[in-house]
C-alpha atoms as a PDB file:
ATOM      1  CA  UNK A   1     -28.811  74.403 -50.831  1.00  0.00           C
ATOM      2  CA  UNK A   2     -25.992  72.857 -52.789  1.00  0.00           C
ATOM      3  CA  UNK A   3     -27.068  69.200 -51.954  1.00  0.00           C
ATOM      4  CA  UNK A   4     -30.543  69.281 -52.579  1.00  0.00           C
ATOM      5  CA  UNK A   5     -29.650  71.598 -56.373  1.00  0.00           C
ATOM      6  CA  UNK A   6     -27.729  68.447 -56.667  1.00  0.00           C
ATOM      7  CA  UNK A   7     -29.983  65.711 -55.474  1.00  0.00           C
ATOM      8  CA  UNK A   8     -32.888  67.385 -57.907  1.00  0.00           C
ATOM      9  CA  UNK A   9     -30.661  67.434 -60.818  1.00  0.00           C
ATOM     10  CA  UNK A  10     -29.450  64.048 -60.676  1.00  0.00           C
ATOM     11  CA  UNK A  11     -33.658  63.274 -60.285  1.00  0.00           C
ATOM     12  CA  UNK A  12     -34.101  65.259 -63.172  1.00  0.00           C
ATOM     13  CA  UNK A  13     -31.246  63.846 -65.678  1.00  0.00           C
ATOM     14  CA  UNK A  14     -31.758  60.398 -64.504  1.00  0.00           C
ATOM     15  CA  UNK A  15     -35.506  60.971 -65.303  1.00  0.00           C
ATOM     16  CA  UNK A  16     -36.281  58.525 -68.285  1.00  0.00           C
ATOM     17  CA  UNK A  17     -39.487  60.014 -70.140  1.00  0.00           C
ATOM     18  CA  UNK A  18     -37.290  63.310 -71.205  1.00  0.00           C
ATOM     19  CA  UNK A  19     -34.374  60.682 -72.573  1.00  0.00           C
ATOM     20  CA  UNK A  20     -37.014  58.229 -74.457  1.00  0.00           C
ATOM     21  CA  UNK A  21     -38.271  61.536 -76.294  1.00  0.00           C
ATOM     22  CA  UNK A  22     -34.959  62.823 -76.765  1.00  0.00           C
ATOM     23  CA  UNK A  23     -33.804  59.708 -77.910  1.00  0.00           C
ATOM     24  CA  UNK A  24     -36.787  59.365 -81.109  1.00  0.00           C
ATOM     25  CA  UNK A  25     -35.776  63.508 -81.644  1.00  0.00           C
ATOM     26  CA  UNK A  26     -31.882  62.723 -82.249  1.00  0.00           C
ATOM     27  CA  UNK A  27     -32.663  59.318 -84.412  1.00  0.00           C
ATOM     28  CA  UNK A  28     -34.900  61.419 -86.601  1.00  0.00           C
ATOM     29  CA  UNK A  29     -34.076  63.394 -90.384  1.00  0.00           C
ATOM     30  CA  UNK A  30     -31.637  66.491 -88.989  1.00  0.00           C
ATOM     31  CA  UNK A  31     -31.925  64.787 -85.241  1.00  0.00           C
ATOM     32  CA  UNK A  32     -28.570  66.814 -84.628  1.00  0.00           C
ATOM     33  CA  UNK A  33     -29.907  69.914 -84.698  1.00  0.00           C
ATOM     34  CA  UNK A  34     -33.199  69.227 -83.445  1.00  0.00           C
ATOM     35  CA  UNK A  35     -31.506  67.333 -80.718  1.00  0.00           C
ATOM     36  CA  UNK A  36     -29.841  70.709 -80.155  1.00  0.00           C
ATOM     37  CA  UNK A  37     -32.926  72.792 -80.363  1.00  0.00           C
ATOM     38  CA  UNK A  38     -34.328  70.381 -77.444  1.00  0.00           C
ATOM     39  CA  UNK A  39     -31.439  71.040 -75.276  1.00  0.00           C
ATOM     40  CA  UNK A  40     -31.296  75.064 -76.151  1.00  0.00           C
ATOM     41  CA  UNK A  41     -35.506  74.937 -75.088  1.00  0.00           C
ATOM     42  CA  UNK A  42     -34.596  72.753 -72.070  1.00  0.00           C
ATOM     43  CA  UNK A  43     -32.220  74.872 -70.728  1.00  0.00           C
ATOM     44  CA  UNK A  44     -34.207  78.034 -71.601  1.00  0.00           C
ATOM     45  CA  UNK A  45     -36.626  76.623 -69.053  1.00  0.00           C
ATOM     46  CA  UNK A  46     -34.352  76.029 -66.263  1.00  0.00           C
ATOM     47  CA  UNK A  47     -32.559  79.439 -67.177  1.00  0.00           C
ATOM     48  CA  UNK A  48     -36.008  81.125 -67.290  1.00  0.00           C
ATOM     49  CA  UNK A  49     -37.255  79.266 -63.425  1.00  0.00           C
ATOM     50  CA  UNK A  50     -34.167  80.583 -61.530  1.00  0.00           C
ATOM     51  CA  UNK A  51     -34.215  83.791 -63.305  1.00  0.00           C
ATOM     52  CA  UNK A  52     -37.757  84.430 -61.724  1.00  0.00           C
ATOM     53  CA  UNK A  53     -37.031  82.851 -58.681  1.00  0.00           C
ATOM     54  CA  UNK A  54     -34.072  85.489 -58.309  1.00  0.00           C
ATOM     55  CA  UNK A  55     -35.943  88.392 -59.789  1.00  0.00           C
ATOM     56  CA  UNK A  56     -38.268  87.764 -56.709  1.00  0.00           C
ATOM     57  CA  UNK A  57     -35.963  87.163 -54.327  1.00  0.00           C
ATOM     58  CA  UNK A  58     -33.650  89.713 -56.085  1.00  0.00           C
ATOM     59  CA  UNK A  59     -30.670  87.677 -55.568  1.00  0.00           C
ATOM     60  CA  UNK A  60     -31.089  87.141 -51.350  1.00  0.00           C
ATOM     61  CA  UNK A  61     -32.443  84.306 -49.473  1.00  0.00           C
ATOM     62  CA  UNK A  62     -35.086  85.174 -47.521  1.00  0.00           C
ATOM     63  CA  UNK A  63     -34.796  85.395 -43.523  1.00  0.00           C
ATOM     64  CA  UNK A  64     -35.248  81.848 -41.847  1.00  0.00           C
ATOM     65  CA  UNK A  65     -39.100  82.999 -39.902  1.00  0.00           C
ATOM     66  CA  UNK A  66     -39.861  85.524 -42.386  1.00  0.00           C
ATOM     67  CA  UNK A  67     -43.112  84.621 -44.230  1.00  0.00           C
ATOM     68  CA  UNK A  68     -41.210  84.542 -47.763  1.00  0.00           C
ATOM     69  CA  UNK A  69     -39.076  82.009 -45.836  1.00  0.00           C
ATOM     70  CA  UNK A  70     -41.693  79.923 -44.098  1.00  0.00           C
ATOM     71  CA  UNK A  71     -44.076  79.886 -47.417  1.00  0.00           C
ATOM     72  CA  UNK A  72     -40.698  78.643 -49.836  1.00  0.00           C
ATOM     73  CA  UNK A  73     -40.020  75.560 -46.909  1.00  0.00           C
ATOM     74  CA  UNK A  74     -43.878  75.006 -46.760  1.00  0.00           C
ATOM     75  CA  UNK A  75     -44.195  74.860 -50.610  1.00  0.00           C
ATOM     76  CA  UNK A  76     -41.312  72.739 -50.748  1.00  0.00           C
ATOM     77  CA  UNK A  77     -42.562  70.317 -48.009  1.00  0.00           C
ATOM     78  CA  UNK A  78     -45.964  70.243 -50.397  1.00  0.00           C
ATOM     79  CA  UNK A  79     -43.712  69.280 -53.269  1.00  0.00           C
ATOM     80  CA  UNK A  80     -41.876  66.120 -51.028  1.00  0.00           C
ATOM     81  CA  UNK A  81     -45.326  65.000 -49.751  1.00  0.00           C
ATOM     82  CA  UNK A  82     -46.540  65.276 -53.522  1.00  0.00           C
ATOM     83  CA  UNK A  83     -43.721  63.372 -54.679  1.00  0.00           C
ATOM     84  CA  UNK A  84     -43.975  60.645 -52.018  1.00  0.00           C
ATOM     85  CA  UNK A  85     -47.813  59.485 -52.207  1.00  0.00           C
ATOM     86  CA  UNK A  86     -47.175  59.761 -56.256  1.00  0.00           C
ATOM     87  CA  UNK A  87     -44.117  57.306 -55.670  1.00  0.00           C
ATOM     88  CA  UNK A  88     -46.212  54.857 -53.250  1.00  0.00           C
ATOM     89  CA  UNK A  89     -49.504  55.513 -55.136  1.00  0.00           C
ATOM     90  CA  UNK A  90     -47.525  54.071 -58.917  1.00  0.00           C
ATOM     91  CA  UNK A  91     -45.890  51.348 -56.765  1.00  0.00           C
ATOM     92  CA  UNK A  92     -49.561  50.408 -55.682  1.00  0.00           C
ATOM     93  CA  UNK A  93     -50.736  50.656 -59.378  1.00  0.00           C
ATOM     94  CA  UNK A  94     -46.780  47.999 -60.362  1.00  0.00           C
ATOM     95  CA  UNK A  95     -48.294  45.493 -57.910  1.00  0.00           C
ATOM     96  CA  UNK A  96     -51.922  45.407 -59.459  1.00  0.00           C
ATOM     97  CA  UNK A  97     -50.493  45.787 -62.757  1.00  0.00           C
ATOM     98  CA  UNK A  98     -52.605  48.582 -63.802  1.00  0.00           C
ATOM     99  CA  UNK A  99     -49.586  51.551 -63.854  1.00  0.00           C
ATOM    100  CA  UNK A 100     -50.946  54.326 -66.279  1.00  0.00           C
ATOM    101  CA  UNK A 101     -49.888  54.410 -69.757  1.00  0.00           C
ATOM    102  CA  UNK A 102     -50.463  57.547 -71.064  1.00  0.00           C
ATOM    103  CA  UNK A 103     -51.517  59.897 -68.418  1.00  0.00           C
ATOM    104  CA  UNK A 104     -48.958  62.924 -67.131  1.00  0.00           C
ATOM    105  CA  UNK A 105     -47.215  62.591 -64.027  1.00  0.00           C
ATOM    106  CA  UNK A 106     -45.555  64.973 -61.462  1.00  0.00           C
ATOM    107  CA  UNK A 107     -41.722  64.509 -63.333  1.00  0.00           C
ATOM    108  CA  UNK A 108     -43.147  64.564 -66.724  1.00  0.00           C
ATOM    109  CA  UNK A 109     -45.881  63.805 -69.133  1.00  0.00           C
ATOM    110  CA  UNK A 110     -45.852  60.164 -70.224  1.00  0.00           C
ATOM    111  CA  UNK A 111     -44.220  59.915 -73.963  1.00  0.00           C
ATOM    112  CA  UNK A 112     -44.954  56.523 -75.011  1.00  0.00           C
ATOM    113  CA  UNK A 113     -46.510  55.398 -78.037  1.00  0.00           C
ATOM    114  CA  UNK A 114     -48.808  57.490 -80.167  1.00  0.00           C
ATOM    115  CA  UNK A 115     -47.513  60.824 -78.421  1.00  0.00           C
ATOM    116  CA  UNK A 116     -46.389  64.014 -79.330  1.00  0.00           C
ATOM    117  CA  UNK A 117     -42.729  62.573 -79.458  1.00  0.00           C
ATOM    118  CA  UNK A 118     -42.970  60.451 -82.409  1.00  0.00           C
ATOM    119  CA  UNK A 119     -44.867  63.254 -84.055  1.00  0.00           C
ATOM    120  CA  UNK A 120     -42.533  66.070 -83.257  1.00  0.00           C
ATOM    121  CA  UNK A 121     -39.565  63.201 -84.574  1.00  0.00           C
ATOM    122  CA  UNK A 122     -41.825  62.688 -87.916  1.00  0.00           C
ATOM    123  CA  UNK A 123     -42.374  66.524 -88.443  1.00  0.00           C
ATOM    124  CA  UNK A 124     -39.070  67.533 -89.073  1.00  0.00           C
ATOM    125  CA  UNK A 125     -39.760  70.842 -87.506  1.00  0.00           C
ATOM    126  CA  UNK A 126     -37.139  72.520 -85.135  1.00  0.00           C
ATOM    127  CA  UNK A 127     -40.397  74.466 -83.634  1.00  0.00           C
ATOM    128  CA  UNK A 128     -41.607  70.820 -82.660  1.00  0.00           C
ATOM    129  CA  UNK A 129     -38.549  69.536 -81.076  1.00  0.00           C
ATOM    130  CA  UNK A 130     -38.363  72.669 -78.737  1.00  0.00           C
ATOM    131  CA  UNK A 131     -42.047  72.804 -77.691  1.00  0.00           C
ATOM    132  CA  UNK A 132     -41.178  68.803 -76.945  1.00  0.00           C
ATOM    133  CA  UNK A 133     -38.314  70.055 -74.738  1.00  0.00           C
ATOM    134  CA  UNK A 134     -40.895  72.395 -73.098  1.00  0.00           C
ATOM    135  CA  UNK A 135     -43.836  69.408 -72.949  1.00  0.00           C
ATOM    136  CA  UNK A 136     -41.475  66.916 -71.553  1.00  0.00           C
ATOM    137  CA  UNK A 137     -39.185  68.870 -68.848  1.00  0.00           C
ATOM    138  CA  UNK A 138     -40.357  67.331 -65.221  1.00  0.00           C
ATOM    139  CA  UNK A 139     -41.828  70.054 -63.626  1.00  0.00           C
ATOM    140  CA  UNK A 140     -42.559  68.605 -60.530  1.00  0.00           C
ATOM    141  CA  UNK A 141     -38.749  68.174 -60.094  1.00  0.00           C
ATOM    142  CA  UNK A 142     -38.360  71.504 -61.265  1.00  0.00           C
ATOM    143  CA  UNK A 143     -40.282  73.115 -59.051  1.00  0.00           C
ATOM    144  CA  UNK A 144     -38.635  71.774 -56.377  1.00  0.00           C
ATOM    145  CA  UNK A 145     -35.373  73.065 -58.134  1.00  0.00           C
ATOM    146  CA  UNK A 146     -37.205  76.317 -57.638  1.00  0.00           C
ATOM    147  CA  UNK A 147     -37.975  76.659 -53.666  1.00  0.00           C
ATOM    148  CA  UNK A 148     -34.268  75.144 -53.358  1.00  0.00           C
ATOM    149  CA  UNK A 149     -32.879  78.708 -55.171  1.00  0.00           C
ATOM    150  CA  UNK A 150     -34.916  80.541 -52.805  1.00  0.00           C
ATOM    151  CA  UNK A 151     -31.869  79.806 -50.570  1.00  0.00           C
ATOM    152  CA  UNK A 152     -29.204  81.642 -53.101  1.00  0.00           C
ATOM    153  CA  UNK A 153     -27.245  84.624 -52.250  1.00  0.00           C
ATOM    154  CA  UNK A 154     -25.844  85.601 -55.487  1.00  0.00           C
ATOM    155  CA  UNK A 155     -23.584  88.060 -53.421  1.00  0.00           C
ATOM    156  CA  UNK A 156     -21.350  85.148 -53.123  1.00  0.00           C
ATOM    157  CA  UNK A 157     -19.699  83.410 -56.632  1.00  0.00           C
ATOM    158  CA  UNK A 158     -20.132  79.793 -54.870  1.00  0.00           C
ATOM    159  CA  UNK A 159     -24.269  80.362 -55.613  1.00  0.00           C
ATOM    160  CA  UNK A 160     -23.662  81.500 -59.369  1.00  0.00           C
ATOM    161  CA  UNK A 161     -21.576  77.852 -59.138  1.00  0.00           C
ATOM    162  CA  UNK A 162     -24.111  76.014 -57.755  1.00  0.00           C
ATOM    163  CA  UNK A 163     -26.895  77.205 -60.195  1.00  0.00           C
ATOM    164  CA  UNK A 164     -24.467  76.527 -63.215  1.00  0.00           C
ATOM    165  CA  UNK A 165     -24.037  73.132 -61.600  1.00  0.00           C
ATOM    166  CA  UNK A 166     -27.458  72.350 -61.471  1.00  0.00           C
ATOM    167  CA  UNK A 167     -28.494  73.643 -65.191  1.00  0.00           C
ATOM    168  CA  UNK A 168     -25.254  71.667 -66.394  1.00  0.00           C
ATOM    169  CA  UNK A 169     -26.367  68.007 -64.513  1.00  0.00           C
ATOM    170  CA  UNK A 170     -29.844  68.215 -65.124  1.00  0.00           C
ATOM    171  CA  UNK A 171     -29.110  68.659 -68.398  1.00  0.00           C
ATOM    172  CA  UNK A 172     -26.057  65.940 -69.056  1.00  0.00           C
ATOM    173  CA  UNK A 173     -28.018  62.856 -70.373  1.00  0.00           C
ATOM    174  CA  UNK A 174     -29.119  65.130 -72.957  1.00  0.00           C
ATOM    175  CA  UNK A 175     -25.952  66.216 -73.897  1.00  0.00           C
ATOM    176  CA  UNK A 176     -24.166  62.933 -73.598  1.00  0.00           C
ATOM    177  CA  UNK A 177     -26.648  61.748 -75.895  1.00  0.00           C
ATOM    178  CA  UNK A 178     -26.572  64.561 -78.529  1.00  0.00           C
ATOM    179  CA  UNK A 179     -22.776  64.230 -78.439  1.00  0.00           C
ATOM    180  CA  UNK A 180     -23.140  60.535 -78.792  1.00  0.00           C
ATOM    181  CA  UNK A 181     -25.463  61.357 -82.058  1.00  0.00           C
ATOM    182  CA  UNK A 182     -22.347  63.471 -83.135  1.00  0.00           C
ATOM    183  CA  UNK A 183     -19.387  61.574 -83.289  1.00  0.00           C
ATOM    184  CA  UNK A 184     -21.016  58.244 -83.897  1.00  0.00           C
ATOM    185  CA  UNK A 185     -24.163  58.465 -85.820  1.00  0.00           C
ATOM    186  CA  UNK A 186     -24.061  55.331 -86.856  1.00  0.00           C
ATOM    187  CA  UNK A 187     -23.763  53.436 -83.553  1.00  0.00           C
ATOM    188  CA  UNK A 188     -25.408  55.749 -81.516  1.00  0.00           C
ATOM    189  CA  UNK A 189     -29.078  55.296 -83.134  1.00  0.00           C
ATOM    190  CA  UNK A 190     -28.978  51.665 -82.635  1.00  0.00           C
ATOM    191  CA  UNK A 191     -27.701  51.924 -79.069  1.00  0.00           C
ATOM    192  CA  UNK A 192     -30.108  55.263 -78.178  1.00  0.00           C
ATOM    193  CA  UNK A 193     -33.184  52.912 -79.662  1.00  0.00           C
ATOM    194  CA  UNK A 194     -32.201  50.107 -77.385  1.00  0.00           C
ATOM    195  CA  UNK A 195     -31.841  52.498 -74.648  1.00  0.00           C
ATOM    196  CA  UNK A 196     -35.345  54.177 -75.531  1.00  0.00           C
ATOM    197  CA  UNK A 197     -36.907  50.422 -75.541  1.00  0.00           C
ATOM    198  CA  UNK A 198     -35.381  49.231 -72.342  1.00  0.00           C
ATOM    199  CA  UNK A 199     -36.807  52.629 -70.805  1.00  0.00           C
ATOM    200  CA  UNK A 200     -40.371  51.898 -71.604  1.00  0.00           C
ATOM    201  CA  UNK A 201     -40.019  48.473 -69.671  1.00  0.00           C
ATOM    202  CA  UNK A 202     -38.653  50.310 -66.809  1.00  0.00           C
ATOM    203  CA  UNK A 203     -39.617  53.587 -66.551  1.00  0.00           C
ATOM    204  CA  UNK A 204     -42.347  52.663 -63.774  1.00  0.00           C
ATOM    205  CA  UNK A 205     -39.771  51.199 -61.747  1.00  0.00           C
ATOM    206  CA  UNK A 206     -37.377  54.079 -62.158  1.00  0.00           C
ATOM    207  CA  UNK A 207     -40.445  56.981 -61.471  1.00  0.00           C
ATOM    208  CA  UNK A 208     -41.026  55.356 -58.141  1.00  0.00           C
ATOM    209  CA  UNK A 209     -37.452  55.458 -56.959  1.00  0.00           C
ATOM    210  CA  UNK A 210     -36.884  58.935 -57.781  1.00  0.00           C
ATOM    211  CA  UNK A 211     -40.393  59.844 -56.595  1.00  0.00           C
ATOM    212  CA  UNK A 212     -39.944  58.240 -53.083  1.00  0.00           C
ATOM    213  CA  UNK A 213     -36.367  59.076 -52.647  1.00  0.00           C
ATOM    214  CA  UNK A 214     -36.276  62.802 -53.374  1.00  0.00           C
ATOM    215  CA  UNK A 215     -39.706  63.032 -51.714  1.00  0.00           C
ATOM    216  CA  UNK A 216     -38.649  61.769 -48.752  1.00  0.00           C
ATOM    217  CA  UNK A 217     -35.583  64.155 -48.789  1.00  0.00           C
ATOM    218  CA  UNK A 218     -37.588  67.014 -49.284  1.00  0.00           C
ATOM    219  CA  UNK A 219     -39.899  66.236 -46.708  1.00  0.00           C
ATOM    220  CA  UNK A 220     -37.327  65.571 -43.849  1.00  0.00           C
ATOM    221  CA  UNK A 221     -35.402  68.556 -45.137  1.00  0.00           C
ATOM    222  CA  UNK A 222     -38.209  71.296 -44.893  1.00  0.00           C
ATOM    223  CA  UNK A 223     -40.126  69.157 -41.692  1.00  0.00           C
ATOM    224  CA  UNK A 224     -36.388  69.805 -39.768  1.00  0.00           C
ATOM    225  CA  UNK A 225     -35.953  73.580 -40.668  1.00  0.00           C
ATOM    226  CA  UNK A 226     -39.715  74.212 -40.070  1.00  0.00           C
ATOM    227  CA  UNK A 227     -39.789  72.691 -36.514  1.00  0.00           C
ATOM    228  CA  UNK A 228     -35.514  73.514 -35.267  1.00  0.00           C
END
């Protein structure tokens, strides 16, 4: 359990469309705090996914044939699959140079121009930059965060670790950027713009990798338990 928490957090924080929104919210009038707003919504997400998960599970993994056990490695083999056409079916769309530009995908919706991120960074609202947290989060990714807590047994400390651990990674671009914001203002909007800019001619790139490589994780993962 603690590899693949691990493995879908790194997808997650690595993920660029959250960190090209985040990036316009902390450039913007009072970016600080909505920058902090944004991380408090994105981590009441993550809080709020495991809390259910855990509330259903009430805090004990499910035995390895039971149904609850069979139906969290079947959903999670769904997820893999889902992840791995999406990766090969955007590398398909690279090659004929016809990737989407504004449609959602499985990590996140698309952010790019004309979107609700530059709108929630012109608003000035605190409201906006939260419900941006909420638009933006991958959910794909953390879904699969979800059938991977299935497995915790908060009877023992090392799960309460491993849940903290995954909240605190998927969440540390955000807060390397929001600390950036903090101690050098200045520096950090020109270099978080940059960042933001280089993002949007990579992001394709970048969506396939993590697509393909935590799909096919997933997959071999839940195909190995299902069948040993």
């Amino acid at each position: 359990m603690v590899l693949d928490l691990l493995l879908i957090a790194l997808a997650i924080t690595v993920d660029p469309l959250p960190i090209m929104a985040f990036a316009l919210v902390v450039s913007s009038a009072r970016g600080v705090w909505k920058g902090l707003v944004f991380i408090l919504a994105w981590l009441a997400c993550l809080v709020m996914v495991i809390a259910v998960v855990l509330t259903v599970t009430d805090g004990q993994p499910p035995p390895p044939r039971s149904p609850p056990g069979l139906a969290g490695l079947a959903a999670k083999l769904v997820i893999g699959l889902g992840l791995v056409f999406y990766g090969l079916h955007r590398r398909r769309l690279m090659k004929a140079g016809t990737a989407p530009t504004g449609s959602a995908t499985p990590l996140g919706p698309d952010v790019r121009g004309g979107s609700s991120d530059s709108e929630a960074s012109r608003s000035g609202s605190l409201w906006a930059a939260a419900g941006l947290a909420v638009l933006v989060q991958p959910w794909g990714l953390v879904a699969a965060g979800a059938t991977t807590v299935l497995e915790a047994n908060t009877s023992h400390t090392s799960a309460y670790a491993a849940l903290f651990g995954f909240c605190l990674l998927a969440t540390a671009s955000l807060l390397a950027a929001e600390l950036y914001i903090v101690f050098a203002p200045e520096v950090a909007h020109d270099r978080l713009m940059r960042l933001r800019a280089w993002l949007e001619g990579h992001q394709q790139q970048a969506i396939v990798v993590i697509c393909l490589v935590l799909g096919l994780w997933l997959t071999g993962k839940s195909i190995y338990q299902l069948t040993g």
